[in-house]
PDB file of N, CA and C in Angstrom:
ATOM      1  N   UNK A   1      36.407  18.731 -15.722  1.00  0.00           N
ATOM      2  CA  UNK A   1      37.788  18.286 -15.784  1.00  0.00           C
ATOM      3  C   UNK A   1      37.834  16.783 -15.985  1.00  0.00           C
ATOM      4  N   UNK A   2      38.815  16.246 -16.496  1.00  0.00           N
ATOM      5  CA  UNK A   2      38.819  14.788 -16.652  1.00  0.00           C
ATOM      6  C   UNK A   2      38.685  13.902 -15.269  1.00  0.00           C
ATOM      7  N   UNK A   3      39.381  14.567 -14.108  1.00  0.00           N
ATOM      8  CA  UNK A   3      39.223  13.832 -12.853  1.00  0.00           C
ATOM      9  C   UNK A   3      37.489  13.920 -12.218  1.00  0.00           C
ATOM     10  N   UNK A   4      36.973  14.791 -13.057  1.00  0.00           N
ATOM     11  CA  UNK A   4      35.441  14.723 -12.429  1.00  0.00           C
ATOM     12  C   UNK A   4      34.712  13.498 -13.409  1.00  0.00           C
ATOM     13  N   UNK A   5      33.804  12.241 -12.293  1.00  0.00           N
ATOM     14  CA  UNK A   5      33.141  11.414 -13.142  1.00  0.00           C
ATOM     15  C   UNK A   5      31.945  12.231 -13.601  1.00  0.00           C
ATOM     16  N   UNK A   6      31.642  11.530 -14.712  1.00  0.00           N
ATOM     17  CA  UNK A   6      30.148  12.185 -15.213  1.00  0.00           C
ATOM     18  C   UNK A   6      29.214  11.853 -14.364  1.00  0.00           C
ATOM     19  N   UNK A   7      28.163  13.069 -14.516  1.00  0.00           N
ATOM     20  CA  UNK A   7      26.686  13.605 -13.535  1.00  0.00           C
ATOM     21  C   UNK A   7      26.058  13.183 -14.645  1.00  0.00           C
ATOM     22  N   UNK A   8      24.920  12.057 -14.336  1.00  0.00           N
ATOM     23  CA  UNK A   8      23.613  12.150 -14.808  1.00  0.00           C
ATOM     24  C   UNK A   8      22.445  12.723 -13.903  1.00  0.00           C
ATOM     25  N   UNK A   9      21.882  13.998 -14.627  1.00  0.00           N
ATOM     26  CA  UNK A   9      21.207  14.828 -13.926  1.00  0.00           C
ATOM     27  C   UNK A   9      19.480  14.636 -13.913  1.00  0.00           C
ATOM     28  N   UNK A  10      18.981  13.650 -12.866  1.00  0.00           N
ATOM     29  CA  UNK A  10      17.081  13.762 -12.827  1.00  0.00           C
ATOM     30  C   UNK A  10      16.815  14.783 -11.690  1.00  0.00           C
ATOM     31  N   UNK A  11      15.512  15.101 -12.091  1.00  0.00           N
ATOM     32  CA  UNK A  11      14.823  16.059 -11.093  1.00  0.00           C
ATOM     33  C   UNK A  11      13.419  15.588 -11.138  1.00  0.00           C
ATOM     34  N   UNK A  12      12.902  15.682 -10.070  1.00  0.00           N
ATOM     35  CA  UNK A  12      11.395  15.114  -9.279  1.00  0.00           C
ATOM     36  C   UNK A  12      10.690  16.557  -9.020  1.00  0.00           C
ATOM     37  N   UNK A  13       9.577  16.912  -9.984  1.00  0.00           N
ATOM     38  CA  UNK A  13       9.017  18.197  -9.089  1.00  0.00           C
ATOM     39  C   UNK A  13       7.442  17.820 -10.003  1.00  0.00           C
ATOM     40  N   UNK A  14       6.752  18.998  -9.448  1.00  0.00           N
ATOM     41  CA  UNK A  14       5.504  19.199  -9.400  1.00  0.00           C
ATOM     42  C   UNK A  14       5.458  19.641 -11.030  1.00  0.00           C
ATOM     43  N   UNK A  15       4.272  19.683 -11.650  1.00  0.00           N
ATOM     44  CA  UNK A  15       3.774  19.354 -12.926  1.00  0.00           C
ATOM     45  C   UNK A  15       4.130  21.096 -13.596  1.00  0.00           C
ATOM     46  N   UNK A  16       3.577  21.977 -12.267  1.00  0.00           N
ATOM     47  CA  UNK A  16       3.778  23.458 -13.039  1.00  0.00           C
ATOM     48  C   UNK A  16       5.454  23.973 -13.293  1.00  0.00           C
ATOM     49  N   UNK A  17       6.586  23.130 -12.735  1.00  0.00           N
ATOM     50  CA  UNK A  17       8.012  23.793 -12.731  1.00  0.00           C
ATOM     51  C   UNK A  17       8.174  23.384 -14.187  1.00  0.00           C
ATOM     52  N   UNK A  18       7.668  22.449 -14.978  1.00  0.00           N
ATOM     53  CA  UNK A  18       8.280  21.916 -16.325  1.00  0.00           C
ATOM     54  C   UNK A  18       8.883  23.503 -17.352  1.00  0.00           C
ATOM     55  N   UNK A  19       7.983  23.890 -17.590  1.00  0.00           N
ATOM     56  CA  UNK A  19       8.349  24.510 -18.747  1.00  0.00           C
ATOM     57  C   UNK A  19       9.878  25.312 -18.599  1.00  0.00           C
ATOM     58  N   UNK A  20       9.502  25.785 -17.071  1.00  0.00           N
ATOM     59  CA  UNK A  20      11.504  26.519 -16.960  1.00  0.00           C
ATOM     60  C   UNK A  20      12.054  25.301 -16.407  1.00  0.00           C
ATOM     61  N   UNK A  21      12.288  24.320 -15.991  1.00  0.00           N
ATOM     62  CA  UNK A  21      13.194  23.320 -15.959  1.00  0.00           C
ATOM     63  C   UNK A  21      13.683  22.398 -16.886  1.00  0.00           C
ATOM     64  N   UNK A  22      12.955  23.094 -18.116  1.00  0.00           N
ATOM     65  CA  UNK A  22      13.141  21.872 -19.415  1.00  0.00           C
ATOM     66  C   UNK A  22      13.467  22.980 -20.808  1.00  0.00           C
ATOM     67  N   UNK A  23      13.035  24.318 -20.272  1.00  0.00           N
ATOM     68  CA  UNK A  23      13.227  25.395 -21.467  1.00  0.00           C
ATOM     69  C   UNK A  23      14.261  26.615 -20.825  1.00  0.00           C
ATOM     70  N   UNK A  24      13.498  27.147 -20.347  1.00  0.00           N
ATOM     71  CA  UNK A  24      14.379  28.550 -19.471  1.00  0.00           C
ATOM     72  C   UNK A  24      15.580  28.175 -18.755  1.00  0.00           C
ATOM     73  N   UNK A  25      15.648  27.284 -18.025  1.00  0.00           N
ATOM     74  CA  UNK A  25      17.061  27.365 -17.246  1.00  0.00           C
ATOM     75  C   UNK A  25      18.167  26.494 -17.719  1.00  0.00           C
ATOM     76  N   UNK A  26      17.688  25.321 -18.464  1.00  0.00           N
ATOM     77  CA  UNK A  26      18.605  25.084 -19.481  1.00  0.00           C
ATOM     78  C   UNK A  26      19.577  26.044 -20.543  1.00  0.00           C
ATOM     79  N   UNK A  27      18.331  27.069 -21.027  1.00  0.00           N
ATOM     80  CA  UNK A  27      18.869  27.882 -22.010  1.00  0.00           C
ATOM     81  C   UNK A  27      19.763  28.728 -21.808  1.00  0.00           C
ATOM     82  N   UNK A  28      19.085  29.029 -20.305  1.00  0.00           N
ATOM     83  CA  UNK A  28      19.898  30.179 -19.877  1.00  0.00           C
ATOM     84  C   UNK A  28      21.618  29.606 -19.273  1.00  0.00           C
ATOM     85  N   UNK A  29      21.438  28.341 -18.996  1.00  0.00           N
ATOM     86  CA  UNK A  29      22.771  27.937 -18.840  1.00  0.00           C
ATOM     87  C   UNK A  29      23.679  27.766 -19.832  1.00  0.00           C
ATOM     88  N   UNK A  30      22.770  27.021 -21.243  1.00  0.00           N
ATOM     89  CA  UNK A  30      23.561  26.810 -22.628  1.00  0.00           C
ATOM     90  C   UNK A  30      24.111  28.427 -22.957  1.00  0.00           C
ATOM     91  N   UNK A  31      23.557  29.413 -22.927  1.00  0.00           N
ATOM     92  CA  UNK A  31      23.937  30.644 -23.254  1.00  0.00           C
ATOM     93  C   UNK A  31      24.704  31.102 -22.644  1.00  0.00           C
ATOM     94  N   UNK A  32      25.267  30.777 -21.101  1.00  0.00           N
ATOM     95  CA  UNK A  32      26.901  31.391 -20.927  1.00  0.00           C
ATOM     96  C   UNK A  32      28.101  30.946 -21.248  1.00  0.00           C
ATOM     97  N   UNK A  33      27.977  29.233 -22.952  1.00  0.00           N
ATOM     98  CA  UNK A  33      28.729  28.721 -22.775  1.00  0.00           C
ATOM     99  C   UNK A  33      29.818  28.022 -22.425  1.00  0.00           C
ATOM    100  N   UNK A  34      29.029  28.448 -20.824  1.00  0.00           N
ATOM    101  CA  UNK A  34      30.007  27.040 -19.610  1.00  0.00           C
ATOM    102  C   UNK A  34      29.833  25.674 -20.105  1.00  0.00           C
ATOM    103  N   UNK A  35      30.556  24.591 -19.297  1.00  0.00           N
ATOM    104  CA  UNK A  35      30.224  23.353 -19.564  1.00  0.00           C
ATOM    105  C   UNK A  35      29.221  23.046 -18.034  1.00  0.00           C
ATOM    106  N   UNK A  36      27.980  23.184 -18.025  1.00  0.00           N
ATOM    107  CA  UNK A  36      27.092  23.095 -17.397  1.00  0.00           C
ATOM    108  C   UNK A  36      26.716  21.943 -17.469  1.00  0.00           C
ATOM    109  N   UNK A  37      26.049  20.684 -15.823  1.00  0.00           N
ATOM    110  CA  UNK A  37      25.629  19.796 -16.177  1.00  0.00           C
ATOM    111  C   UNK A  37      23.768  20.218 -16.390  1.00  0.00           C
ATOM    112  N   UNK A  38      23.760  19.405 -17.438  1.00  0.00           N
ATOM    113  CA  UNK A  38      22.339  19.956 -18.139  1.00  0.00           C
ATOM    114  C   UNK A  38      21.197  18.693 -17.600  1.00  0.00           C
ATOM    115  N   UNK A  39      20.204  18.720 -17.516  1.00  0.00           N
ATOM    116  CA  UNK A  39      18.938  18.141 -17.062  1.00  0.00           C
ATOM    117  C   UNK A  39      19.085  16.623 -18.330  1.00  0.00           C
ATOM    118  N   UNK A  40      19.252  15.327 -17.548  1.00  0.00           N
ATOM    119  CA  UNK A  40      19.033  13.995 -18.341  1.00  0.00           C
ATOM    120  C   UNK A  40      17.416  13.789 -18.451  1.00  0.00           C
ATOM    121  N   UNK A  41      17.028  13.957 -17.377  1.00  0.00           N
ATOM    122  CA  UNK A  41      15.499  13.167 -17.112  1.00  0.00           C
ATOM    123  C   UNK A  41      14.759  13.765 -16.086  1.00  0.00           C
ATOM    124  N   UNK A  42      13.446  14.169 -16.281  1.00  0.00           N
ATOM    125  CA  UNK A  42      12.572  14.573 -15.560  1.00  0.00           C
ATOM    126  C   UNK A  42      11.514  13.875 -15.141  1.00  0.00           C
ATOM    127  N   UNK A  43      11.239  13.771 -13.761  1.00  0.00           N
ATOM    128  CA  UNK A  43      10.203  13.141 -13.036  1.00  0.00           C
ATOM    129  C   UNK A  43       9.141  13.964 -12.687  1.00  0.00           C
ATOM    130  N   UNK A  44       8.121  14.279 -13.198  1.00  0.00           N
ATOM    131  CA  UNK A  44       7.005  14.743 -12.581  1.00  0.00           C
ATOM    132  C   UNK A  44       5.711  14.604 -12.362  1.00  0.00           C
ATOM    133  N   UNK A  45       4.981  14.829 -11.201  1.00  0.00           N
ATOM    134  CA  UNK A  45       3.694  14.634 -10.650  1.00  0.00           C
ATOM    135  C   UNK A  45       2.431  15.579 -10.523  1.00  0.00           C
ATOM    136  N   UNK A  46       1.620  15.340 -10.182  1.00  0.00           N
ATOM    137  CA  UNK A  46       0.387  16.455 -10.589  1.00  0.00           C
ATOM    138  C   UNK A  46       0.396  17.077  -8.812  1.00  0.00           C
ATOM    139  N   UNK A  47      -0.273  17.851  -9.062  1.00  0.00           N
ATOM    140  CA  UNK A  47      -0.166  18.552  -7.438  1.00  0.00           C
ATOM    141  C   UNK A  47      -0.559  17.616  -6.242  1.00  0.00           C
ATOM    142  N   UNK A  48       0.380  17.721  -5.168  1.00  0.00           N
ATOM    143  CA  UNK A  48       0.313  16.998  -3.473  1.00  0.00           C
ATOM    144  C   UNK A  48      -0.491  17.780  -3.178  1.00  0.00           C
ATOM    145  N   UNK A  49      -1.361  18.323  -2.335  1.00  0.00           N
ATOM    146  CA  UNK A  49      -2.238  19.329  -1.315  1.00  0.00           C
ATOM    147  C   UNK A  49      -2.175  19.049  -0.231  1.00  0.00           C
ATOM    148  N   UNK A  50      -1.684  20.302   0.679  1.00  0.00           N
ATOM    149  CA  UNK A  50      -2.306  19.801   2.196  1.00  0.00           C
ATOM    150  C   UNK A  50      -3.416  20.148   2.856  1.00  0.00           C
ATOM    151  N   UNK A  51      -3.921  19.120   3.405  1.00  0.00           N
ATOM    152  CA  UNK A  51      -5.343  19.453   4.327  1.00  0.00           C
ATOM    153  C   UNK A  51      -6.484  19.883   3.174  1.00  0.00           C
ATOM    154  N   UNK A  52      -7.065  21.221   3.454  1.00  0.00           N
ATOM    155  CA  UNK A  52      -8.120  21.853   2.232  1.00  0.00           C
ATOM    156  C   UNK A  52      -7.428  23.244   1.521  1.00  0.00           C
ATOM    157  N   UNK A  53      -6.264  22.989   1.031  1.00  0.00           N
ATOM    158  CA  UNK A  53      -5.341  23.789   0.034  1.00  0.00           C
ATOM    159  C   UNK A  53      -4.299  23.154  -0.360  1.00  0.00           C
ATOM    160  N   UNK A  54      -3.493  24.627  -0.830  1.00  0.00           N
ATOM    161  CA  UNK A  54      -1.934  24.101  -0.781  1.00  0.00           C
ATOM    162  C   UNK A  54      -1.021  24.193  -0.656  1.00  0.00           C
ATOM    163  N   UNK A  55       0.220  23.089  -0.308  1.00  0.00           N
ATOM    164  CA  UNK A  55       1.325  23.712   0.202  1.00  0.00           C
ATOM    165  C   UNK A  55       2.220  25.030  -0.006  1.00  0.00           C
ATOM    166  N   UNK A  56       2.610  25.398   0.859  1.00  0.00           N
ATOM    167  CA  UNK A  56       2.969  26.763   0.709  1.00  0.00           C
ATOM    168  C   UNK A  56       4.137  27.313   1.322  1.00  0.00           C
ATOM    169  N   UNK A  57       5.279  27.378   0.821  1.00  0.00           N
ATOM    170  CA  UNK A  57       6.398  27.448   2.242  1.00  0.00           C
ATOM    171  C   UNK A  57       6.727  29.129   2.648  1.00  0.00           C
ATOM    172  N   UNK A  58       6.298  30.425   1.412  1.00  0.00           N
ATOM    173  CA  UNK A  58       6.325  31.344   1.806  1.00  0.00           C
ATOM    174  C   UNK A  58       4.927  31.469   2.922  1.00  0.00           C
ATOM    175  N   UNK A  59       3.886  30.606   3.053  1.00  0.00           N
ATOM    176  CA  UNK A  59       2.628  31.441   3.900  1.00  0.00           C
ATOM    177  C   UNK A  59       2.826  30.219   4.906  1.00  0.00           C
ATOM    178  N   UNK A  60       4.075  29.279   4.931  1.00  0.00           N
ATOM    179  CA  UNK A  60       3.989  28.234   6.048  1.00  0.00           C
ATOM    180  C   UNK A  60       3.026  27.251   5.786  1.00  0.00           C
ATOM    181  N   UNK A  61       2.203  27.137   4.807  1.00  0.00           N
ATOM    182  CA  UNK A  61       1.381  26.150   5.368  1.00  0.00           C
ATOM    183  C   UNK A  61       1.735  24.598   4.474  1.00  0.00           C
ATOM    184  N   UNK A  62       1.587  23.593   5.578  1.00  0.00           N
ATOM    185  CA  UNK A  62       2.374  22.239   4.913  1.00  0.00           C
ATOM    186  C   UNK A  62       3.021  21.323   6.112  1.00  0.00           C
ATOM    187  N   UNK A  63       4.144  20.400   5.532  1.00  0.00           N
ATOM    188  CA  UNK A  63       4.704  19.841   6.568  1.00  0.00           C
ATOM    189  C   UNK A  63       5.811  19.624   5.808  1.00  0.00           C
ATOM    190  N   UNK A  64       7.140  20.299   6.324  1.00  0.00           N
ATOM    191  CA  UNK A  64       8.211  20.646   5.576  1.00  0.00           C
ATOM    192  C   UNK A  64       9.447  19.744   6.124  1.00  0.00           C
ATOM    193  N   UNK A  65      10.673  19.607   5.984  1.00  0.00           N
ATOM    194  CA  UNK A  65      11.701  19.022   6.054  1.00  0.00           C
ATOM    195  C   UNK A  65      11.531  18.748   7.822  1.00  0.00           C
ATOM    196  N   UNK A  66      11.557  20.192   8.552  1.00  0.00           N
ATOM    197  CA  UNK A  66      11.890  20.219   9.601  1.00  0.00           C
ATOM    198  C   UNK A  66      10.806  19.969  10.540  1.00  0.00           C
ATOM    199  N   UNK A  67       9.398  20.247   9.974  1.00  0.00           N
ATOM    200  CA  UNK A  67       8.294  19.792  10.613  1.00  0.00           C
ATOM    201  C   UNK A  67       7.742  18.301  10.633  1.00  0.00           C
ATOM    202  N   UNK A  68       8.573  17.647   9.679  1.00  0.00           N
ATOM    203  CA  UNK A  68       8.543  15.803   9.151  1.00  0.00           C
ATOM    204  C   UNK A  68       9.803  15.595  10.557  1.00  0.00           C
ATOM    205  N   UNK A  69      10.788  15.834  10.823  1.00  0.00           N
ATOM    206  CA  UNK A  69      11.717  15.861  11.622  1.00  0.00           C
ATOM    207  C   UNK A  69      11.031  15.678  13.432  1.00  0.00           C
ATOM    208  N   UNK A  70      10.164  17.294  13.707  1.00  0.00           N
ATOM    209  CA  UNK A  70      10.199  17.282  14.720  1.00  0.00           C
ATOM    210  C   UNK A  70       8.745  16.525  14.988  1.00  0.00           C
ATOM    211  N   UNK A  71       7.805  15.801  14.067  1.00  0.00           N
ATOM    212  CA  UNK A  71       6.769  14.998  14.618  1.00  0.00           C
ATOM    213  C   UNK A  71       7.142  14.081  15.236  1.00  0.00           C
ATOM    214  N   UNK A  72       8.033  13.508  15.118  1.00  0.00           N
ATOM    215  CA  UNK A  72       8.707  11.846  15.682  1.00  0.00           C
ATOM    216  C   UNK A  72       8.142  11.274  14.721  1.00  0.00           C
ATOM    217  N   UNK A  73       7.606  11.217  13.887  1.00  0.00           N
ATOM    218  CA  UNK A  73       7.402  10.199  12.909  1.00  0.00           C
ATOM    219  C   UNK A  73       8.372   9.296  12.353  1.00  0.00           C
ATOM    220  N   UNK A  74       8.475   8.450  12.266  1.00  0.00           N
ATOM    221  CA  UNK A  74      10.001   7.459  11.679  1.00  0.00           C
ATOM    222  C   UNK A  74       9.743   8.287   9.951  1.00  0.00           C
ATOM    223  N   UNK A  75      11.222   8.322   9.579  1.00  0.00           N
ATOM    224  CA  UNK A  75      11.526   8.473   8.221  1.00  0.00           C
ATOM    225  C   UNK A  75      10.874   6.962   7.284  1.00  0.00           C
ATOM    226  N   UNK A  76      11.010   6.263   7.990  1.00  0.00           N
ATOM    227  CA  UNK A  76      10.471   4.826   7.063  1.00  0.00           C
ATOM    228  C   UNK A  76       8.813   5.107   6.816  1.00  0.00           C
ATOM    229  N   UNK A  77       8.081   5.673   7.991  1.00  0.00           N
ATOM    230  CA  UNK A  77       6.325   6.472   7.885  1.00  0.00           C
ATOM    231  C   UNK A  77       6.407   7.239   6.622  1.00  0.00           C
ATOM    232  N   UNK A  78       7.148   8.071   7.116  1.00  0.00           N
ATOM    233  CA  UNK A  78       6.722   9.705   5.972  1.00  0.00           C
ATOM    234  C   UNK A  78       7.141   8.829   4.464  1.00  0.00           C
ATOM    235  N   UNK A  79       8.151   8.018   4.208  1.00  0.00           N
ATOM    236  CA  UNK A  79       8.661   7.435   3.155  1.00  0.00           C
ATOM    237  C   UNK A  79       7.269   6.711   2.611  1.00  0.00           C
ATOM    238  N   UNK A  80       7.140   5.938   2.862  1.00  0.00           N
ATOM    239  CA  UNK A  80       6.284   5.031   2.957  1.00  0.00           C
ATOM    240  C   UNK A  80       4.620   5.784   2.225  1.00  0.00           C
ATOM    241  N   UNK A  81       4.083   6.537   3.555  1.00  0.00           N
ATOM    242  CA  UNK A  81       3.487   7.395   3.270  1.00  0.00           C
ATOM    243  C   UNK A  81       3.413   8.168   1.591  1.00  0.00           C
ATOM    244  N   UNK A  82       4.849   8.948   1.501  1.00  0.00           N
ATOM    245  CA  UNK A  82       4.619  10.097   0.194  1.00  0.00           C
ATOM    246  C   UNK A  82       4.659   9.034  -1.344  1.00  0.00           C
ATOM    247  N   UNK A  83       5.437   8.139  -0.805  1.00  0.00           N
ATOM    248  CA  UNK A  83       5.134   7.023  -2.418  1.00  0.00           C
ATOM    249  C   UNK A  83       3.651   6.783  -2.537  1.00  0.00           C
ATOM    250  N   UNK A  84       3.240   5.963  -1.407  1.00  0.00           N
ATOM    251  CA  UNK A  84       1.528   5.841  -1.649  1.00  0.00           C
ATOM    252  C   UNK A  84       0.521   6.823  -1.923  1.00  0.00           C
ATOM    253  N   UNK A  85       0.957   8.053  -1.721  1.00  0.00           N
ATOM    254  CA  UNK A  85       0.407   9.090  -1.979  1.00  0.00           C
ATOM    255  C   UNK A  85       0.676  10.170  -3.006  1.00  0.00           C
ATOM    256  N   UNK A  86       1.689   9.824  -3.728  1.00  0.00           N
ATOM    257  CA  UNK A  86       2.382  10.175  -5.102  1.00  0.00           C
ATOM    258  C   UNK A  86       1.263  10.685  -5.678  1.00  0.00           C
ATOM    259  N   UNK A  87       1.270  11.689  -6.311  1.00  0.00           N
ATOM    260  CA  UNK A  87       0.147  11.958  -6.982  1.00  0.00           C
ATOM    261  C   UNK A  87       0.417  12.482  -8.694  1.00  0.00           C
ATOM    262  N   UNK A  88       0.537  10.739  -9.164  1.00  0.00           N
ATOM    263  CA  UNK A  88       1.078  10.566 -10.064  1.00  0.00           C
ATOM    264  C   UNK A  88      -0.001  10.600 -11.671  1.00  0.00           C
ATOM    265  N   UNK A  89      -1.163   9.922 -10.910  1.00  0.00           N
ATOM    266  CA  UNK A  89      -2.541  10.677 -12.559  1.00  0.00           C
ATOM    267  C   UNK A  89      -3.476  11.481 -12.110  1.00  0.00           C
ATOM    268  N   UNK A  90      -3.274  11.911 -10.539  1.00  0.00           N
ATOM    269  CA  UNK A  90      -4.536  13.085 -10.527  1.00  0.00           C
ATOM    270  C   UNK A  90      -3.588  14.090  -9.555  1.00  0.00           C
ATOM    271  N   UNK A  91      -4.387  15.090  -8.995  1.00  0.00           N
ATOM    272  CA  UNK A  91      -3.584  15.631  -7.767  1.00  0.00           C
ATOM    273  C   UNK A  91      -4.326  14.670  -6.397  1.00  0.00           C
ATOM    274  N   UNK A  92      -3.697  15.027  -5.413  1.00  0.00           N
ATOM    275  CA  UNK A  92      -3.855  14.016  -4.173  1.00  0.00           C
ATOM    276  C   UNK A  92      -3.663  15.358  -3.267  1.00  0.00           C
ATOM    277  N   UNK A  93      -4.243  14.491  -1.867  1.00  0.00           N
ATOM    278  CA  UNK A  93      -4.092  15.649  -0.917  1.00  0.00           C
ATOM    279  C   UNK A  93      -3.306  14.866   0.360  1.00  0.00           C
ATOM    280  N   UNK A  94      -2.655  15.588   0.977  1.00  0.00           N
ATOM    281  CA  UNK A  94      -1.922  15.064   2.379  1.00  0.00           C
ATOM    282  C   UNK A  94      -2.976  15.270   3.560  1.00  0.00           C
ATOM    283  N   UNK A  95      -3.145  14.086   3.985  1.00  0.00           N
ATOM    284  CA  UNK A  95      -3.926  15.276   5.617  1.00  0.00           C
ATOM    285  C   UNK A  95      -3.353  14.270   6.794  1.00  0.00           C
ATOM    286  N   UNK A  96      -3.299  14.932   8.070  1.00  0.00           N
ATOM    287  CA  UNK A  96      -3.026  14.470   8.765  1.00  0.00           C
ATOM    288  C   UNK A  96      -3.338  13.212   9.314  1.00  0.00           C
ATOM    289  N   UNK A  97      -4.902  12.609   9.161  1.00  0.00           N
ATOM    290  CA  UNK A  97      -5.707  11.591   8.975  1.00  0.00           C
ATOM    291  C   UNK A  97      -5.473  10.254   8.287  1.00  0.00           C
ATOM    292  N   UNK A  98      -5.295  10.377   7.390  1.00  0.00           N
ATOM    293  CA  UNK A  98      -4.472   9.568   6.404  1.00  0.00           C
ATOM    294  C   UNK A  98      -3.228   9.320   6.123  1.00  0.00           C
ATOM    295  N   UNK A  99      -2.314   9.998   6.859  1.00  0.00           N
ATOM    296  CA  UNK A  99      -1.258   9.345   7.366  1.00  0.00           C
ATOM    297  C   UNK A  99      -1.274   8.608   8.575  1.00  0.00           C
ATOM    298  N   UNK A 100      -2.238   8.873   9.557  1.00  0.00           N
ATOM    299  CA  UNK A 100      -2.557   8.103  10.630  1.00  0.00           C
ATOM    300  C   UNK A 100      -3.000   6.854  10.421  1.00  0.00           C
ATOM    301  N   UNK A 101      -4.005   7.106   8.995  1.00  0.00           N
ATOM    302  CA  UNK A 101      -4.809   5.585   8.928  1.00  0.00           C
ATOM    303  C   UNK A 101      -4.015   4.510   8.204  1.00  0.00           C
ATOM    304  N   UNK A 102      -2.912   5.212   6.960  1.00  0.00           N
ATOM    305  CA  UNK A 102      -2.263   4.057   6.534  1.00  0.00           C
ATOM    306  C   UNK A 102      -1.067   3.641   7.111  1.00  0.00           C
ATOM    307  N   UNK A 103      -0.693   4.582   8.242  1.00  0.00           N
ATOM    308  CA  UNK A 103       0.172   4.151   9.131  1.00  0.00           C
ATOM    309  C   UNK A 103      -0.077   2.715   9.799  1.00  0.00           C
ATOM    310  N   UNK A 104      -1.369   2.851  10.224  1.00  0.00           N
ATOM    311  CA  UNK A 104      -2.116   1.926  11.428  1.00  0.00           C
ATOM    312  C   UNK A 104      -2.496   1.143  10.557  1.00  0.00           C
ATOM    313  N   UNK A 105      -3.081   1.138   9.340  1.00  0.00           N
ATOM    314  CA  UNK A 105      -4.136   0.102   8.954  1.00  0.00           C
ATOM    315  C   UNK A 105      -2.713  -0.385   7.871  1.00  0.00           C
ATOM    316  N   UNK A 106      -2.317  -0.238   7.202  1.00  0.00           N
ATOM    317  CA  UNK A 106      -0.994  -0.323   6.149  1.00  0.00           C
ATOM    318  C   UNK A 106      -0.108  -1.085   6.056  1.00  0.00           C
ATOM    319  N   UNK A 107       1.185  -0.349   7.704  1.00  0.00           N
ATOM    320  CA  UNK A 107       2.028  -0.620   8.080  1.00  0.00           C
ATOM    321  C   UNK A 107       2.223  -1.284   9.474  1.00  0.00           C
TER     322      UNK A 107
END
């Protein structure tokens, strides 16, 4: 509607969502000829890992919204933390260790 300002639309995900976030679900939105806001720009990274695998939220394993919440960790840590650990030209792994050490030695 005219009273709605325009959405510029980015998304941040892992390296394997590309092909349906940039082909399939676009299409499938262009094809009910709604006025859909459509994908501007995509951010993506090569795989995070936790510990010796990987994250997983159907088998639980990881450290998720609510488990970042109930560590007491400050939001400024975990922040801090997932940029430096971006795993932006290789995959990277999370472990509990290494958030300890660049906590302490880092920050």
């Amino acid at each position: 509607s005219p009273e709605t300002p325009p959405v510029q639309l980015v998304q941040f995900m892992g390296k394997d969502n590309v092909p349906f976030h940039t082909v399939v679900f676009p299409a499938t939105l262009m094809g009910t000829g709604k006025p859909w806001t459509l994908l501007d720009a995509l951010s993506t990274t090569e795989y995070l890992n936790y510990e010796d695998g990987k994250f997983s939220k159907s088998r639980k394993v990881g450290v998720f919204g609510t488990d970042a919440i109930d560590s007491g960790i400050s939001t400024e840590v975990w922040r801090y933390y997932l940029l430096a650990t971006r795993p932006e030209g290789s995959d990277s792994v999370f472990t509990w260790a290494d958030l300890a050490a660049k906590n302490n030695d880092e920050l």
